[in-house]
N, C-alpha and C. Protein backbone atom coordinates (compact mmCIF):
# COMPACT_ATOMS: atom_id res chain seq x y z
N UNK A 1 -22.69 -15.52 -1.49
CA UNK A 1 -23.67 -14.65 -0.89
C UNK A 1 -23.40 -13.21 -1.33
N UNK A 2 -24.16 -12.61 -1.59
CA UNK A 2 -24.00 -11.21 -1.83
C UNK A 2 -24.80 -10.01 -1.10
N UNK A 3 -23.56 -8.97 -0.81
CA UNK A 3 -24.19 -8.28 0.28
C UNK A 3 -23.80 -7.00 -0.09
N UNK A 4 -25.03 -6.14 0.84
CA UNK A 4 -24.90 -4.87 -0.17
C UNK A 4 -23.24 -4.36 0.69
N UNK A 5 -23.23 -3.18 0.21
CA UNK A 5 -21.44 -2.61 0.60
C UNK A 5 -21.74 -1.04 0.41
N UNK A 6 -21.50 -0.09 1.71
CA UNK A 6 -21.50 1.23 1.54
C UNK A 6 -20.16 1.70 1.60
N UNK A 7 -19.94 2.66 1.39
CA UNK A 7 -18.70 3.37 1.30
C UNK A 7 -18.44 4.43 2.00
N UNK A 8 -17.96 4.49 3.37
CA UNK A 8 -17.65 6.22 3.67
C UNK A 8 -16.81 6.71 3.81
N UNK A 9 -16.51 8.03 3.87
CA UNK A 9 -15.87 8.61 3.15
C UNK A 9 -14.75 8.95 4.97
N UNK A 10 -13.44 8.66 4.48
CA UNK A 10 -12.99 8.35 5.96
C UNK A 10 -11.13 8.50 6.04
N UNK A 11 -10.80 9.39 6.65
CA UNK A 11 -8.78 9.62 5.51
C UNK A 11 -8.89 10.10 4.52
N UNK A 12 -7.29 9.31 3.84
CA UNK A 12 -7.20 9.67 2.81
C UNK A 12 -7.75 8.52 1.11
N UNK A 13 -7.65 8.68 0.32
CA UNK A 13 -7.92 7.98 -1.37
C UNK A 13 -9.15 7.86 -0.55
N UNK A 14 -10.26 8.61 -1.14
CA UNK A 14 -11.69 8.35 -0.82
C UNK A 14 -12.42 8.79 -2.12
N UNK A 15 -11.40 8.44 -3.51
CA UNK A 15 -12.02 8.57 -4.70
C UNK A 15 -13.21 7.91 -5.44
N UNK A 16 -13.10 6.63 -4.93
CA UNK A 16 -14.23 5.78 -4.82
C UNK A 16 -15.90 6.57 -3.67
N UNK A 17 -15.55 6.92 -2.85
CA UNK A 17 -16.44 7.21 -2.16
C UNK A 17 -17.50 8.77 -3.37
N UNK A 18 -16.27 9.58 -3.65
CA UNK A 18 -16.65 10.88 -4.24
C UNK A 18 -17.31 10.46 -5.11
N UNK A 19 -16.86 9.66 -5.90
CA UNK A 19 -17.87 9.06 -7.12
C UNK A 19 -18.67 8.14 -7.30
N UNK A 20 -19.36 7.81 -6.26
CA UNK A 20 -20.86 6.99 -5.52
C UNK A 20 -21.44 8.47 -5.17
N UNK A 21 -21.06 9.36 -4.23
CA UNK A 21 -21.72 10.41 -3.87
C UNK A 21 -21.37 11.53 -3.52
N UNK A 22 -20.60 11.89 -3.98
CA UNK A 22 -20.23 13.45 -4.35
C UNK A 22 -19.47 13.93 -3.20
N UNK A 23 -20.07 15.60 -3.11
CA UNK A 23 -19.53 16.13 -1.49
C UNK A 23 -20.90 16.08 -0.94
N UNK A 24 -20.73 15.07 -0.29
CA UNK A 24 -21.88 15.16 0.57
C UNK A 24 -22.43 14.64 2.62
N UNK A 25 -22.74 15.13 2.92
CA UNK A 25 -22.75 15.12 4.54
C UNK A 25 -23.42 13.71 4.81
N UNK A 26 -22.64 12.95 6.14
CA UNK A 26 -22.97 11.99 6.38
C UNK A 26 -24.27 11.24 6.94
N UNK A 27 -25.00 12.27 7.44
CA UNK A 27 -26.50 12.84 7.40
C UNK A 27 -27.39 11.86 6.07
N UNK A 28 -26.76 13.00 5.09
CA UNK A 28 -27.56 12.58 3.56
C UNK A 28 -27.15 11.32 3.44
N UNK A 29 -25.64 10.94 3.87
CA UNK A 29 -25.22 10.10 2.65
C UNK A 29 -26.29 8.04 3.58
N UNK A 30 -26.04 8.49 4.63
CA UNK A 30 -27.33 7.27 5.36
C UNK A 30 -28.43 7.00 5.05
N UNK A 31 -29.10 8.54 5.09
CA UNK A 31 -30.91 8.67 4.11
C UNK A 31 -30.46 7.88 2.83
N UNK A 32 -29.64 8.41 1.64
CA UNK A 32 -29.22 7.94 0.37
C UNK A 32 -29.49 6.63 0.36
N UNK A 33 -28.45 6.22 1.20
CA UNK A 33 -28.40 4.38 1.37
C UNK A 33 -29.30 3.52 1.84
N UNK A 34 -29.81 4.12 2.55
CA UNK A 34 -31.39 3.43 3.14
C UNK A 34 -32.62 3.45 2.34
N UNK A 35 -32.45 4.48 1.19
CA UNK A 35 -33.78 4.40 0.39
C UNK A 35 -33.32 3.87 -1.06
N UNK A 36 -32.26 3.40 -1.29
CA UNK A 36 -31.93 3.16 -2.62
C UNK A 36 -31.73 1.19 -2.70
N UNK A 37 -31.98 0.82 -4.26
CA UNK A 37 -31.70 -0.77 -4.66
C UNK A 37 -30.07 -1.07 -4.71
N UNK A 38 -29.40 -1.84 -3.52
CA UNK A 38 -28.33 -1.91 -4.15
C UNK A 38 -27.80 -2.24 -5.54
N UNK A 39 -27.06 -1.74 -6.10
CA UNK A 39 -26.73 -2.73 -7.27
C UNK A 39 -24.94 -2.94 -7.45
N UNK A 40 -24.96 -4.47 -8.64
CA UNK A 40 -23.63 -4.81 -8.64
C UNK A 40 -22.68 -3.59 -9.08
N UNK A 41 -21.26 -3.77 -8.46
CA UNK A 41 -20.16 -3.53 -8.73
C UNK A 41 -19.35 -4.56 -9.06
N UNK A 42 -18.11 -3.73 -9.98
CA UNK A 42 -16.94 -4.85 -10.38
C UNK A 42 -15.95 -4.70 -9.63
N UNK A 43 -15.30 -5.89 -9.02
CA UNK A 43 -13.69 -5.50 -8.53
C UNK A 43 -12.83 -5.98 -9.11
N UNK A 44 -11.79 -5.75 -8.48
CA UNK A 44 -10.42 -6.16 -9.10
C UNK A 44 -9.49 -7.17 -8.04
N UNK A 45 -8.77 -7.92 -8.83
CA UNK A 45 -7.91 -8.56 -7.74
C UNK A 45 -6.62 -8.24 -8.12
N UNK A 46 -5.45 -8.12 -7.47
CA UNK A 46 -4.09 -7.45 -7.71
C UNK A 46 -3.31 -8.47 -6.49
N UNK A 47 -2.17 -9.38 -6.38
CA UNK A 47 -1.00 -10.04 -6.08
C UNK A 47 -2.27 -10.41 -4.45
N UNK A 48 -3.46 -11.11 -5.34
CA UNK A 48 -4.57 -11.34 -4.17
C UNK A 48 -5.20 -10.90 -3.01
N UNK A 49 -4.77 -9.22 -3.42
CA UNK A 49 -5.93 -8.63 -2.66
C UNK A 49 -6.93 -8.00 -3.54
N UNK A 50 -8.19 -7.98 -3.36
CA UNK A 50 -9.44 -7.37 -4.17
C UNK A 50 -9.67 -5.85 -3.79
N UNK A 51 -9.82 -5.26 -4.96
CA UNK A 51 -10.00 -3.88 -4.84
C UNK A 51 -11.03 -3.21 -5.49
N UNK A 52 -11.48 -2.04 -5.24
CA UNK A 52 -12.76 -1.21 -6.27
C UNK A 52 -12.11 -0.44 -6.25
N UNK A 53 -12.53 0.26 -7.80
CA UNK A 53 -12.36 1.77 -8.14
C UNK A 53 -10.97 1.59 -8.92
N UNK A 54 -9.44 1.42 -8.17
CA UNK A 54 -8.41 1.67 -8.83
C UNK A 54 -7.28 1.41 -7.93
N UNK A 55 -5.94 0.69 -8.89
CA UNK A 55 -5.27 0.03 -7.62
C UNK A 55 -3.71 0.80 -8.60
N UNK A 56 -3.31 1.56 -7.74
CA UNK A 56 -1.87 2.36 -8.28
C UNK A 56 -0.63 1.10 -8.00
N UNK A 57 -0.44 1.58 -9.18
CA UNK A 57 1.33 0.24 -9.10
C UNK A 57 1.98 1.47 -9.66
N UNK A 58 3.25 1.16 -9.74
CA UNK A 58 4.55 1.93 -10.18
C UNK A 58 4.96 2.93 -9.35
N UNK A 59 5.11 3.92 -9.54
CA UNK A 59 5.21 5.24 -9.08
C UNK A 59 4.04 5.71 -7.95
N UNK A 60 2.78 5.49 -8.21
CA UNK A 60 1.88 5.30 -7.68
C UNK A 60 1.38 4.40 -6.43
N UNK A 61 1.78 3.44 -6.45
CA UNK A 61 1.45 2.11 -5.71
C UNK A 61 3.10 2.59 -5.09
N UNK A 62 4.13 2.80 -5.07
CA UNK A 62 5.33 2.56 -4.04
C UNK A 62 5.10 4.00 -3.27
N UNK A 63 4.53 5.06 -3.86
CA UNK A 63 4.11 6.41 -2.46
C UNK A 63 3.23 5.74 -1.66
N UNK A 64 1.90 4.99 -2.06
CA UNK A 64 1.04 4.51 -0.78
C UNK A 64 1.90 3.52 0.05
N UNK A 65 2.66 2.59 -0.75
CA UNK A 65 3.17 1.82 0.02
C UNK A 65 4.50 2.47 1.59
N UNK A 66 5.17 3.68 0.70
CA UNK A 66 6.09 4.10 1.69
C UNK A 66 5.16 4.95 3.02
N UNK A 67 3.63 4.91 2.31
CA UNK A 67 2.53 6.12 3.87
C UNK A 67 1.94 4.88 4.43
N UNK A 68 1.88 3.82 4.05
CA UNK A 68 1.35 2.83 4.90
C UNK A 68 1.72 2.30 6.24
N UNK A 69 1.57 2.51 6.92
CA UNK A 69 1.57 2.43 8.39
C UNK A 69 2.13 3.48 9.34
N UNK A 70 2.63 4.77 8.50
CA UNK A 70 3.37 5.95 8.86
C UNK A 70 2.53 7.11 9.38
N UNK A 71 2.65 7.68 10.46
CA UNK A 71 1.86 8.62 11.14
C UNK A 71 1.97 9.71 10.01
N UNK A 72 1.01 10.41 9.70
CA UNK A 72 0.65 11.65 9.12
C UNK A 72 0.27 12.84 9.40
N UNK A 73 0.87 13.68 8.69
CA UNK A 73 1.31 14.98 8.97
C UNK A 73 -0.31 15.99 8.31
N UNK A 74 -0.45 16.79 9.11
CA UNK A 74 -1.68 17.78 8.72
C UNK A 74 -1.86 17.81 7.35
N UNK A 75 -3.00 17.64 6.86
CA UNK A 75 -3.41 17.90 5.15
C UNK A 75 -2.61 16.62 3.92
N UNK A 76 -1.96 17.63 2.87
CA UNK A 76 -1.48 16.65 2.05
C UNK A 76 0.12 16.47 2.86
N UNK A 77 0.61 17.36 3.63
CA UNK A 77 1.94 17.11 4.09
C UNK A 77 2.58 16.30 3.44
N UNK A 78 1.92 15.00 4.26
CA UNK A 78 3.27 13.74 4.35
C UNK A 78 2.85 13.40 3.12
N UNK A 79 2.14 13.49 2.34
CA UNK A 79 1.98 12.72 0.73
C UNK A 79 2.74 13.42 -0.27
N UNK A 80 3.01 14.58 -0.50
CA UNK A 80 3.76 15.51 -0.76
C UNK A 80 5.20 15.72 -0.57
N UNK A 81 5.36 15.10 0.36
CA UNK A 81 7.04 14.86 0.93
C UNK A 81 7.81 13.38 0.45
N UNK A 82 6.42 12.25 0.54
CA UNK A 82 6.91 11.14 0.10
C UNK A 82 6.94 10.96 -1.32
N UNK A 83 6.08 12.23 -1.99
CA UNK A 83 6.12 12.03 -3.27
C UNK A 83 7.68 12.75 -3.96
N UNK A 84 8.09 13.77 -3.43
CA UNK A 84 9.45 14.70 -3.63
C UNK A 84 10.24 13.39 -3.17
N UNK A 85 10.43 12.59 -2.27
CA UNK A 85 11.13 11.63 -2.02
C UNK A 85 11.87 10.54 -3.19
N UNK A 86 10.07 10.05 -3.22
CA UNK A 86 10.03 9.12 -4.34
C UNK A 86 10.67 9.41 -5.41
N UNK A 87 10.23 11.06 -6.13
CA UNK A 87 10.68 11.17 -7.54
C UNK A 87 11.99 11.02 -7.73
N UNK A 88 13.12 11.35 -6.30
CA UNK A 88 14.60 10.88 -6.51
C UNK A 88 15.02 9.51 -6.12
N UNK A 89 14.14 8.90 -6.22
CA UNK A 89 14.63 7.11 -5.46
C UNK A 89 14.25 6.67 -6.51
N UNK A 90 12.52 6.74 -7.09
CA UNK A 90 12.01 5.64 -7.35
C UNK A 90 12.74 4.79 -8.78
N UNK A 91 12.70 3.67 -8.96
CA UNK A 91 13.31 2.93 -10.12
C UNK A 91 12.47 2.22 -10.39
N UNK A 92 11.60 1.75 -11.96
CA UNK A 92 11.03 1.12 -12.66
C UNK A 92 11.07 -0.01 -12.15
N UNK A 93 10.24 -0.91 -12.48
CA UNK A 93 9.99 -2.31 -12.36
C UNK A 93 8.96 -2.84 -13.77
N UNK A 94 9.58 -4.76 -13.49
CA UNK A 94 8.82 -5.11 -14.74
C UNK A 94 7.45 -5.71 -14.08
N UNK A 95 6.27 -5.76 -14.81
CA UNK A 95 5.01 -6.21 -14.55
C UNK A 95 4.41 -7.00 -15.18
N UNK A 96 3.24 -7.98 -14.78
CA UNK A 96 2.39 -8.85 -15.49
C UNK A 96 1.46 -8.62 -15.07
N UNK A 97 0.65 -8.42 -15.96
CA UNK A 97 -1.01 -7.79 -15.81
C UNK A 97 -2.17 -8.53 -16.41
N UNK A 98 -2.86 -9.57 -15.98
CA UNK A 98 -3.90 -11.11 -16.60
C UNK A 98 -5.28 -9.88 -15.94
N UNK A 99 -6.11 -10.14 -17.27
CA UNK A 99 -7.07 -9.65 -17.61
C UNK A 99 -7.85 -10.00 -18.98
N UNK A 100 -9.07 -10.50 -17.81
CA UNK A 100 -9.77 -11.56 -19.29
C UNK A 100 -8.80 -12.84 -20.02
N UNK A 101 -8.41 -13.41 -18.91
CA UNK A 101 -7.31 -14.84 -19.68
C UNK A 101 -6.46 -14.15 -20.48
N UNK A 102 -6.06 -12.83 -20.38
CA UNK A 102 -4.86 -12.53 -21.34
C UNK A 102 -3.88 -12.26 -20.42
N UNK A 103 -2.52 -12.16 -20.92
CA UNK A 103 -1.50 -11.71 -20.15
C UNK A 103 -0.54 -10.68 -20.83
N UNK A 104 -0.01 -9.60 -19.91
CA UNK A 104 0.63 -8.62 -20.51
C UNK A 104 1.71 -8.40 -19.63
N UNK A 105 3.12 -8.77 -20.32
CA UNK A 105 3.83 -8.09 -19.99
C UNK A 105 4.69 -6.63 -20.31
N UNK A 106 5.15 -5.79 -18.91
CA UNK A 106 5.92 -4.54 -19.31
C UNK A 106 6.56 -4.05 -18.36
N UNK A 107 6.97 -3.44 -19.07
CA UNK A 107 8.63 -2.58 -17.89
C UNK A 107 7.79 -1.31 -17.87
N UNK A 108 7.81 -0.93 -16.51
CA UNK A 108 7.33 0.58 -15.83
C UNK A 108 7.95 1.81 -16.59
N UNK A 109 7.85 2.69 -16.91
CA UNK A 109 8.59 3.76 -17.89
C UNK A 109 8.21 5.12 -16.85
């Protein structure tokens, strides 16, 4: 079944949202959606969860993972702190990445 899917813009990583519709007030962004044809998007699947837009691994993917479920601090604060964190902890990992029946392996650098 396929169903349409809006996006709003809500926290934080709302990069997906900005690039469906800009800076724009939640006002507009309802009118927008109510007068427009949905159309398809592609997702992604990653260690079986499905995602749009973009899914951070490495360096990337272990800061969201250390703010995930952690109370947050005004603005970028706590992303900013976990990122100064990270840069003295974090350690590489190896990966496999299947896309289009191919497979790729690599070590994080």
């Amino acid at each position: 079944m396929k169903l349409p899917l809006v996006i709003f813009n809500g926290g934080t990583g709302n990069d997906f949202h900005w690039f469906l519709y800009g800076e724009i007030r939640l006002e507009k962004q309802i009118e927008t959606v109510l007068a427009v044809v949905p159309r398809p998007i592609d997702i992604g699947k990653c260690n079986d969860r499905l995602f749009i837009n973009g899914v951070g691994i490495g360096f990337e993917g272990e800061v969201a993972r250390e703010l995930t479920g952690k109370k947050k601090r005004a603005g970028k604060t706590s992303f900013m702190i976990t990122v100064l964190k990270e840069i003295f902890s974090y350690r590489s990992k190896a990966y496999q990445i299947t896309a289009d029946g191919k497979s790729f392996e690599r070590k994080d650098i």
